[in-house]
Structure formats: C-alpha cells, structure tokens
Protein backbone atom coordinates (compact mmCIF):
# COMPACT_ATOMS: atom_id res chain seq x y z
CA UNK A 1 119.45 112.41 113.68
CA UNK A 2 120.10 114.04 116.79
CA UNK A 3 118.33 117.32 118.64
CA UNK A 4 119.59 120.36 119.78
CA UNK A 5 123.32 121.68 118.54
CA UNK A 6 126.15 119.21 119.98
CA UNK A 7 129.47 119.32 118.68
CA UNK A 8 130.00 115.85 116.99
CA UNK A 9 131.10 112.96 118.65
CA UNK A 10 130.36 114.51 122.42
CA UNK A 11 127.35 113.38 124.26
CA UNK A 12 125.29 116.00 125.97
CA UNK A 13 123.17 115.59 128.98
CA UNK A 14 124.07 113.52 132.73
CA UNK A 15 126.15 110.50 132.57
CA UNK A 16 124.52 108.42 135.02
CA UNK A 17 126.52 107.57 138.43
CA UNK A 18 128.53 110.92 138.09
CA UNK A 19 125.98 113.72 138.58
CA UNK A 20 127.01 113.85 142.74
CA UNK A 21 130.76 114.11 141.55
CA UNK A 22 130.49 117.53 139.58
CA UNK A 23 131.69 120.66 141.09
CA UNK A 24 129.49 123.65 141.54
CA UNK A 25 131.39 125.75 139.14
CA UNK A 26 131.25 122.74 136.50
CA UNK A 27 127.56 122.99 136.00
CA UNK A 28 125.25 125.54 134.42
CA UNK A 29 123.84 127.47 137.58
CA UNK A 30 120.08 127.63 136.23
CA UNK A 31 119.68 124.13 135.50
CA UNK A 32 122.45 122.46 137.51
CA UNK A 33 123.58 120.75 133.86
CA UNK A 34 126.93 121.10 132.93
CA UNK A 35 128.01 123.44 130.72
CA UNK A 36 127.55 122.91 127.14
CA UNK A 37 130.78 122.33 125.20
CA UNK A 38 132.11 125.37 122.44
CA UNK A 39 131.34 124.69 119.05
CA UNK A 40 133.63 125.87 116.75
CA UNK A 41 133.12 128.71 114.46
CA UNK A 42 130.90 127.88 111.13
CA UNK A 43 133.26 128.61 108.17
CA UNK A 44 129.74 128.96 105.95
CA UNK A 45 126.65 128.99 106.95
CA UNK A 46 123.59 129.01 104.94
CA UNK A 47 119.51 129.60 106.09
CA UNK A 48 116.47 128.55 104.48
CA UNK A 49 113.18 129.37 105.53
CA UNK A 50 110.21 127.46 104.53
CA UNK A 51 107.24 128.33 106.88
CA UNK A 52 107.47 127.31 110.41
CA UNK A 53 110.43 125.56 109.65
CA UNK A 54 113.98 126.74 109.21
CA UNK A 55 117.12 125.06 108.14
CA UNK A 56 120.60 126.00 108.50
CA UNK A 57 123.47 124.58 106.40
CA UNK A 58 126.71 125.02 108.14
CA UNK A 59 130.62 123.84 107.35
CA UNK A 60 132.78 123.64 110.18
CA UNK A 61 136.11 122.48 111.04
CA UNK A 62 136.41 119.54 113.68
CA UNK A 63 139.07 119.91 116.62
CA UNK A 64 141.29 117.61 114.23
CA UNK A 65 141.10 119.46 111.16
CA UNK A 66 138.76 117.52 109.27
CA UNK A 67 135.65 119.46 108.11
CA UNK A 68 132.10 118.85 108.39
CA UNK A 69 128.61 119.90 107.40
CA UNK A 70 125.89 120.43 110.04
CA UNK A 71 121.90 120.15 108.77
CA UNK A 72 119.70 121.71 111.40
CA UNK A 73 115.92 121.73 110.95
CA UNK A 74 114.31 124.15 113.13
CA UNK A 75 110.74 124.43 113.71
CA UNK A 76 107.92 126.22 115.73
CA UNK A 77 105.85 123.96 117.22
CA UNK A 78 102.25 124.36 118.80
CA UNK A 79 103.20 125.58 121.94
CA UNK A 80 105.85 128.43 120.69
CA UNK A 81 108.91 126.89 121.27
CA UNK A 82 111.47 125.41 118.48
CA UNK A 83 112.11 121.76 118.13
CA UNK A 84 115.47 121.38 116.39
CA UNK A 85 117.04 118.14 114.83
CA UNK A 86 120.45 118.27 113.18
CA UNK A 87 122.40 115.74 111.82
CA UNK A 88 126.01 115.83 110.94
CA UNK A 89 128.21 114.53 107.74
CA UNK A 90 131.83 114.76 107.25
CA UNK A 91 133.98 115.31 104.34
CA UNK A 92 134.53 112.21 103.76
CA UNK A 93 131.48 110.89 103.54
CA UNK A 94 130.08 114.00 101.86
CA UNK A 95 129.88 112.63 98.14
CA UNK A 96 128.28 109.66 98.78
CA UNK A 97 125.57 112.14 100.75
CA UNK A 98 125.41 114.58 98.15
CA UNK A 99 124.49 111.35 95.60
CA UNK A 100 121.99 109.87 97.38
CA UNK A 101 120.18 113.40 98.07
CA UNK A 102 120.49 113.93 94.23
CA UNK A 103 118.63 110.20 93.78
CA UNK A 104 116.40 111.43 96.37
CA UNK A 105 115.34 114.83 94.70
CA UNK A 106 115.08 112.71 91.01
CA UNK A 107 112.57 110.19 92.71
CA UNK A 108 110.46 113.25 93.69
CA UNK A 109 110.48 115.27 90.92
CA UNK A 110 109.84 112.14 88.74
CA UNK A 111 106.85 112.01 91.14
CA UNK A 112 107.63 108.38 92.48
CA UNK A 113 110.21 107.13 89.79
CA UNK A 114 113.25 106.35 89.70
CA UNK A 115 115.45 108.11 87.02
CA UNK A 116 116.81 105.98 84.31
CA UNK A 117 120.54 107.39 85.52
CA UNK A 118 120.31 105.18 88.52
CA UNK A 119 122.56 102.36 88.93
C-alpha cells in the first residue's frame, strides 16, 4: 500500500544524488520538491464515508491504455490532518482481486469461517 495519490508506477519524493541538479523552475516553489506528476482523469469515481475515514473508488486509464482501479483510504487523524493510503490494481489483475475480497467478506460475515464455496 502506498500514501498519498501517485500515478502508478512513478516514484514520488528526491532521488538521492540529484536534488543539486534540478532547475529552479522544476521544483515546487514552497517546498523546493518537484512538481508532482498529472494524474489522469478518473473515468468513475465512487466515495464512501464511514466516520473519520473516507474511501474513494476510482477507474482510470493508464498512459498506455490499460485501465486501473485506485482504493484510497482517507482518514482524520488526532492532530486534524488526513493520512491517506491508496493502493492500486489493474485490469488484469482485477478478478482475481475482486475473488479474494469476496472470500474475505464470506470469512467475516461467517464471523471467522470459511464458506463451504471455497476451494
């Protein structure tokens, strides 16, 4: 799982041993960071609240054409800012995710067992 809201497959942050080769007008002028790279549009987007905790559902479309879905937990934490966490699985991987939340959610509403439809 990774924080914040970084397209996937780009790192975000310094690399180490290049921060002295960036250009003024390459980094964000409050923090001296480098600007944060576009994300692309969501194509659906869902929100679910649940307290102090929010989480956002969203399909996009990668820079190859592929599409993906981004899971981002948001939550308020003690000293009023959000902590996020997002993780991200592509289409092609997608079914295998959507069957192992579905034995997930059976173990919990069975309250601890697993469901007889389990391989």
């Amino acid at each position: 799982m990774t924080a914040g809201h970084e397209q996937p497959g780009r790192l975000s942050g310094t690399l180490s041993g290049r921060g002295s080769q960036r250009k003024p007008e390459d980094q964000n002028t409050q923090t001296g960071d480098p600007p944060k790279p576009q994300r692309s549009p969501s194509l659906f987007s869902e929100r679910v609240r649940a307290g102090q905790r929010t989480y956002f559902f969203d399909v996009r479309e990668s820079s190859k054409g592929s599409l993906y879905l981004t899971l981002c937990e948001s939550r308020l934490t003690n000293d009023d800012t959000y902590e996020r966490a997002r993780i991200t699985v592509f289409d092609s991987n997608l079914q295998d995710f959507v069957q192992a939340m579905g034995k997930a959610l059976d173990f919990i509403e069975g309250s601890g067992q697993p469901s007889a439809a389990q391989p």
